[in-house]
Protein backbone atom coordinates (compact mmCIF):
# COMPACT_ATOMS: atom_id res chain seq x y z
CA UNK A 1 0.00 0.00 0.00
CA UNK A 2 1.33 3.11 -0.80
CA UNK A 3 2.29 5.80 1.88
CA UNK A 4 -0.44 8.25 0.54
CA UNK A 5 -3.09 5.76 0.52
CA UNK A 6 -2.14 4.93 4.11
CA UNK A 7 -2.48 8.19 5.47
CA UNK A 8 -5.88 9.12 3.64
CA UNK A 9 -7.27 5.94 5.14
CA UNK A 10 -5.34 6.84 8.72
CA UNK A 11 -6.41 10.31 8.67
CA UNK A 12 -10.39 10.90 6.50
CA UNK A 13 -10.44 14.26 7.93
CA UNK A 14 -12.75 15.64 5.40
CA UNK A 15 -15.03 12.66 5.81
CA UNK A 16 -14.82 12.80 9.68
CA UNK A 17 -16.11 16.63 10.22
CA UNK A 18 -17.42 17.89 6.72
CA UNK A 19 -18.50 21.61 6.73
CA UNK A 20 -17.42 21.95 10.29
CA UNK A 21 -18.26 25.79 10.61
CA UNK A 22 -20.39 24.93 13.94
CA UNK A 23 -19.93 23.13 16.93
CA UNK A 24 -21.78 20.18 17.75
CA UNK A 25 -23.59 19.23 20.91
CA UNK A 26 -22.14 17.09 23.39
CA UNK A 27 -25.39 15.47 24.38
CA UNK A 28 -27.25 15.23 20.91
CA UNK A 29 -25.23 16.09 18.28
CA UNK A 30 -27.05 19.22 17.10
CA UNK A 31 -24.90 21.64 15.63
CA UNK A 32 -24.47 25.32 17.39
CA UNK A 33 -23.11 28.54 17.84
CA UNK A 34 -19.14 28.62 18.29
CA UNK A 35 -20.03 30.65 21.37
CA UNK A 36 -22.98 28.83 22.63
CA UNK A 37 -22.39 27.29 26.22
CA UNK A 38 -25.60 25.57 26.32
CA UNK A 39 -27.63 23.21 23.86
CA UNK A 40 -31.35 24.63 23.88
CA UNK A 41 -32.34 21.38 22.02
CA UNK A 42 -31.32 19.06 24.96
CA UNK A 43 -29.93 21.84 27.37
CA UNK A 44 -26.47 20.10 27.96
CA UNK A 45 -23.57 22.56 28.89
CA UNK A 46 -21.13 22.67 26.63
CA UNK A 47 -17.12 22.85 26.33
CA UNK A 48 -15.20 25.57 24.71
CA UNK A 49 -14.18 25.58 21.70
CA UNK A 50 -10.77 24.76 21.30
CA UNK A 51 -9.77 27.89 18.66
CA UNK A 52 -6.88 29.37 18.11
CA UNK A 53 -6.53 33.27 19.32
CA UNK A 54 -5.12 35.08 15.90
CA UNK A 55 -2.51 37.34 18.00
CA UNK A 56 -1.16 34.09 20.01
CA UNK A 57 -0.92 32.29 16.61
CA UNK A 58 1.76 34.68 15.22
CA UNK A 59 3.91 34.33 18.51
CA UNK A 60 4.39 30.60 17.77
CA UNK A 61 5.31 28.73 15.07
CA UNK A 62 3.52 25.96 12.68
CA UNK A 63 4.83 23.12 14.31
CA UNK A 64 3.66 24.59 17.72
CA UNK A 65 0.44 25.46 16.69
CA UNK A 66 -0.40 21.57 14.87
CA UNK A 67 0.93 20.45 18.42
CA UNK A 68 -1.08 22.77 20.55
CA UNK A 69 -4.28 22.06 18.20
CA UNK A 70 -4.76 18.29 18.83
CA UNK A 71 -2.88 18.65 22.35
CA UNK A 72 -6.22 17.67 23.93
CA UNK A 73 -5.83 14.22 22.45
CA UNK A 74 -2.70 13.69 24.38
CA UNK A 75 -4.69 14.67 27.79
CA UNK A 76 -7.06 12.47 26.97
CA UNK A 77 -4.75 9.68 26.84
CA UNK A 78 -3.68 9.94 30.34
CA UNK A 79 -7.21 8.39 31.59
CA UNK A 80 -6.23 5.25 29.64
CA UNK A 81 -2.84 4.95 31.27
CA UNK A 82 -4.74 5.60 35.02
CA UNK A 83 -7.38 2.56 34.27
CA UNK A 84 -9.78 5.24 34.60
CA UNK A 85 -12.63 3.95 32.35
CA UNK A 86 -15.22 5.95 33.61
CA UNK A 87 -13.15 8.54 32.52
CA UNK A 88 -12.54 7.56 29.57
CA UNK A 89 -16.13 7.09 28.56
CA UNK A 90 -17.73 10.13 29.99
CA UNK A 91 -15.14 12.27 28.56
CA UNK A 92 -15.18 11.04 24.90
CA UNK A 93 -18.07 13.38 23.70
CA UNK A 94 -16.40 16.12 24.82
CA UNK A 95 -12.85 15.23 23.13
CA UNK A 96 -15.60 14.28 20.46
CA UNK A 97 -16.43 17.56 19.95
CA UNK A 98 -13.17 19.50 20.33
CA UNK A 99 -12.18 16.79 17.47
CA UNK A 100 -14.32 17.95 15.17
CA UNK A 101 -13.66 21.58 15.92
CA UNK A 102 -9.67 21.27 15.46
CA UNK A 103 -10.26 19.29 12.29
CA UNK A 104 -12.19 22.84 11.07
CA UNK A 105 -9.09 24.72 12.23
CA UNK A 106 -6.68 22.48 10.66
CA UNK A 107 -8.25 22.07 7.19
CA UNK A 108 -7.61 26.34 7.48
CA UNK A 109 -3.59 25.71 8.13
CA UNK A 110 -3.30 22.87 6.10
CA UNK A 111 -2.34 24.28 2.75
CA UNK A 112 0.47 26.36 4.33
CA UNK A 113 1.92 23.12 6.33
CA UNK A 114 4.70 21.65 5.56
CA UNK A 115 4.70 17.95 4.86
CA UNK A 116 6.00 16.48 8.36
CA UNK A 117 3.60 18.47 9.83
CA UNK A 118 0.60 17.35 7.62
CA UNK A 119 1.50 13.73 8.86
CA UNK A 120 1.71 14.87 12.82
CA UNK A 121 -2.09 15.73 12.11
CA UNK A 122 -3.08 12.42 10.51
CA UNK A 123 -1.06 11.09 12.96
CA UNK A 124 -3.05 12.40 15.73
CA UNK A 125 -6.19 11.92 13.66
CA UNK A 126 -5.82 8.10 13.29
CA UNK A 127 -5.01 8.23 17.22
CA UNK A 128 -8.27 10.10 17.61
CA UNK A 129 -9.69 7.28 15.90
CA UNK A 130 -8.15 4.57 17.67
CA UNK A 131 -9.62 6.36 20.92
CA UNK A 132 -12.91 5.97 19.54
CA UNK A 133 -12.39 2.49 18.59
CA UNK A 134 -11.41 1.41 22.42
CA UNK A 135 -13.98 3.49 24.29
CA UNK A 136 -16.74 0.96 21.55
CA UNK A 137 -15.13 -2.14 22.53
CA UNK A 138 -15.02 -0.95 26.29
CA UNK A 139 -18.44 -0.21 26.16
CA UNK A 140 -19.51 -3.92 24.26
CA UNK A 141 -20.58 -6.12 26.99
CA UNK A 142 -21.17 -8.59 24.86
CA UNK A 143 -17.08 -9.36 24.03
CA UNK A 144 -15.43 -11.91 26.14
CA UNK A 145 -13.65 -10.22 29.07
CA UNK A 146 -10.06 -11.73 28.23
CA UNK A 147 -10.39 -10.86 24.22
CA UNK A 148 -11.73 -6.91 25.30
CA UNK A 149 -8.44 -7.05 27.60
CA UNK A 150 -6.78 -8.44 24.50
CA UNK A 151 -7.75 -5.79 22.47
CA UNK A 152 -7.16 -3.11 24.63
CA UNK A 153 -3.47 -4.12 25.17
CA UNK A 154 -2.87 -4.40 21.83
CA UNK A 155 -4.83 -0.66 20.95
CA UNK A 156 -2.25 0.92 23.54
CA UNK A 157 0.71 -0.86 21.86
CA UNK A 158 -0.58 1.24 18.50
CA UNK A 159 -1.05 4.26 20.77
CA UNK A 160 2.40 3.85 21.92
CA UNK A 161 3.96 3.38 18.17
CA UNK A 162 1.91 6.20 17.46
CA UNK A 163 3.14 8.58 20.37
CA UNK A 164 7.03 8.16 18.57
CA UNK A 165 6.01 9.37 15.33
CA UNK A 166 4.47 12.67 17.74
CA UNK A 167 7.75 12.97 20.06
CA UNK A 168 9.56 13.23 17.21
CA UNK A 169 8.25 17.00 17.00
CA UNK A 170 8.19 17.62 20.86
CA UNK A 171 11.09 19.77 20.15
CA UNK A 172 11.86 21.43 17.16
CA UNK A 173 14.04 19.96 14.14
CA UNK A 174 13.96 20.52 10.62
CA UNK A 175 12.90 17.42 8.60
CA UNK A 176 15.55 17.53 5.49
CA UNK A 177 14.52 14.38 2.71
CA UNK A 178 16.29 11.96 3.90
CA UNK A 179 14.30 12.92 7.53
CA UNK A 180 11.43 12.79 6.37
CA UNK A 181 11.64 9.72 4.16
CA UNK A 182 12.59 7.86 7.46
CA UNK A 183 9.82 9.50 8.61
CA UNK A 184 7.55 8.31 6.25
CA UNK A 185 8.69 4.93 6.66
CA UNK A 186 8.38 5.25 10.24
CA UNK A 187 4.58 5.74 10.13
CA UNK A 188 3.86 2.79 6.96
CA UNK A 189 5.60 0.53 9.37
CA UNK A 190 3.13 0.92 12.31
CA UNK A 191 0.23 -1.27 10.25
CA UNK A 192 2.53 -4.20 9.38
CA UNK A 193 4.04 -4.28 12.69
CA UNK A 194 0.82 -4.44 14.58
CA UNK A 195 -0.86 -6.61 11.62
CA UNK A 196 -2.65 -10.03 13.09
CA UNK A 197 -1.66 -13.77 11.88
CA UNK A 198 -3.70 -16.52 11.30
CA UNK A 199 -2.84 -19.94 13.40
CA UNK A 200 -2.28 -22.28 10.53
CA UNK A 201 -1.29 -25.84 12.01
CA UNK A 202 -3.82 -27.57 14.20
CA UNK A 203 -2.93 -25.37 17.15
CA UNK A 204 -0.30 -22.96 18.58
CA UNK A 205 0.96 -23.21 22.03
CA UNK A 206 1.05 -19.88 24.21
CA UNK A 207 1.78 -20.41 27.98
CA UNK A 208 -0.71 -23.23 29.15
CA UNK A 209 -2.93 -22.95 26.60
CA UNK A 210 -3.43 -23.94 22.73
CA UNK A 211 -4.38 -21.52 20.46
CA UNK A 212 -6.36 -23.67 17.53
CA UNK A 213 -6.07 -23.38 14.02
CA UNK A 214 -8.21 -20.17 12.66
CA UNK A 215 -7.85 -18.03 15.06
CA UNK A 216 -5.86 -14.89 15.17
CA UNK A 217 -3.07 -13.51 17.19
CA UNK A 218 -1.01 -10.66 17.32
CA UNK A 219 3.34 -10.41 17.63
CA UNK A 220 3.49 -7.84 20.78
CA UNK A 221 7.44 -8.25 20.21
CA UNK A 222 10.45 -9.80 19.00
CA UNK A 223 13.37 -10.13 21.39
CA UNK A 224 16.49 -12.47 19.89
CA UNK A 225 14.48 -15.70 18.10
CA UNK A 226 11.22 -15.87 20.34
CA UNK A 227 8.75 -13.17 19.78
CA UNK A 228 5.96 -12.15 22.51
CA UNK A 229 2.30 -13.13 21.43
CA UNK A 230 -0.98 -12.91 22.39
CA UNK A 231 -4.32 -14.02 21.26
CA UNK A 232 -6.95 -11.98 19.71
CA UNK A 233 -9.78 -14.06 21.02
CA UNK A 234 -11.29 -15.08 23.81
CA UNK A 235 -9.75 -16.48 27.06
CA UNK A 236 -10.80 -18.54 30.39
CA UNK A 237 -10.78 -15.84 32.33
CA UNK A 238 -10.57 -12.11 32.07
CA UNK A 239 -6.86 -11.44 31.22
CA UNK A 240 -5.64 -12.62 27.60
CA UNK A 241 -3.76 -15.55 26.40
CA UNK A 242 -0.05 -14.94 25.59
CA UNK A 243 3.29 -16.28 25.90
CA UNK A 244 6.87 -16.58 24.25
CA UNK A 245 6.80 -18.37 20.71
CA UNK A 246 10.16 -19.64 19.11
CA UNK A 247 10.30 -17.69 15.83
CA UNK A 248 10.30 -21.24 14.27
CA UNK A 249 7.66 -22.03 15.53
CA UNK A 250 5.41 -18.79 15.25
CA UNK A 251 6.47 -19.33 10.93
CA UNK A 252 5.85 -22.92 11.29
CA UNK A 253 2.06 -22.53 12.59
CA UNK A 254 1.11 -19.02 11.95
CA UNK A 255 1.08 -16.87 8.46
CA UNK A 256 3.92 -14.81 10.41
CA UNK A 257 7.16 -15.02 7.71
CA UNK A 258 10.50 -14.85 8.75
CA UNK A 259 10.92 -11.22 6.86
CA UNK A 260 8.68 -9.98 8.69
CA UNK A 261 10.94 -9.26 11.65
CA UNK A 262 12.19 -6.29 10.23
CA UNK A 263 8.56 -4.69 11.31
CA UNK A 264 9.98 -4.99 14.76
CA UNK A 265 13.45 -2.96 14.27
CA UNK A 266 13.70 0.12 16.20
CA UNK A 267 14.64 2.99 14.36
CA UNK A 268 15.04 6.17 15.84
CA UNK A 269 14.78 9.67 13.83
């Protein structure tokens, strides 16, 4: 897949928030006033807009101003690191709506952005969506307890992959080509290193358990020849199903291929 392609599918800003001249309600979605602090439809309060103040903007520069944009998404991220789920979920309209507000500010500053900084915002747009992805599957009481905790590990592994590709602005650097093809690299790594693998052979041993053929697991890490897996299914009780797997082994009975190791090299910018 080619790096553009990845991004527009990573980032859909345009099909995320279109028009976004108007907030949108908090409790029902209606859209309002940018200065409205109350819904008369359903009479939630609502947040501030997150805008950016037109004196303040010319004090700082563009990579400051992508950072201090989306910087609520980072906050938010802090209630998944404390276990706080009920956090998590009653914040998420809220981030929600600041979302879709910073995605109308962006689309203003993105024809003057560089290109690094055009992929810090999908960046931080496909985090957005990965956010909205775990607080689903957190709310799903219907998935197995062990294969929600499965999925929610592996979601903060992609968070964290995610997070280098944004500390890699944190200070700021001039991204010369051969930067920013490393850079680019960098981010069309992150889907084949998290990718899932099919158990081919009639099962696959993790810990004390077997993993049968057809279902799926996911590489966490490769350390030396044995790599760190863990099931993307459901387990016996409510933690997943992982263990260390030979890479022999993990080729021998999975669709994992040897070459595929290189997904797990760290590279540093």
């Amino acid at each position: 897949m080619k790096l553009r392609s990845l991004l527009l599918a990573m980032l859909l800003l345009g099909a995320l928030c279109p028009q976004v001249d108007a907030k949108l309600c908090i409790g029902c979605n209606a859209e309002l006033p940018d200065n409205a602090t109350f819904c008369a439809g359903c009479m939630t309060p609502q947040p501030k807009v997150a805008q950016l103040n037109a004196p303040a903007a010319k004090q700082i520069n563009q990579r400051e101003q992508v950072m201090q944009l989306f910087s609520f998404i980072d906050e938010y991220e802090g209630y998944f690191h404390d276990m706080k789920y009920l956090n998590v979920l009653g914040k998420m309209p809220e981030v929600k709506t600041k979302f879709a507000n910073a995605a109308g500010i962006y689309r203003q500053l993105e024809p003057g952005l560089p290109e690094e900084l055009k992929i810090l915002a999908q960046i931080y747009a496909a985090k957005y969506q990965l956010f909205e992805g775990m607080t689903g599957i957190m709310k799903n009481l219907r998935i197995d307890s062990g294969f929600k905790a499965a999925i929610i590990k592996s979601s903060m592994l992609v968070m964290a992959l995610y997070n280098q590709v944004i500390d890699l602005f944190r200070a700021d650097r001039h991204f010369g080509p051969p930067e920013l093809d490393q850079l680019k690299a960098q981010v069309a790594n992150i889907p084949k290193r998290t990718q899932k693998y099919n158990v081919t052979a009639k099962y696959l041993k993790l810990g004390d358990s077997k993993v049968p053929t057809g279902q799926q697991v996911m590489v966490l890490e490769v350390i030396g020849k044995r790599a760190h897996v863990m099931l993307m299914g459901p387990s016996m009780d409510n933690n997943p199903v992982e263990g260390p797997v030979s890479l022999r082994d993990l080729e021998k009975r999975t669709s994992w291929k040897k070459e595929n190791i290189n997904f797990y090299a760290r590279e540093n910018l």
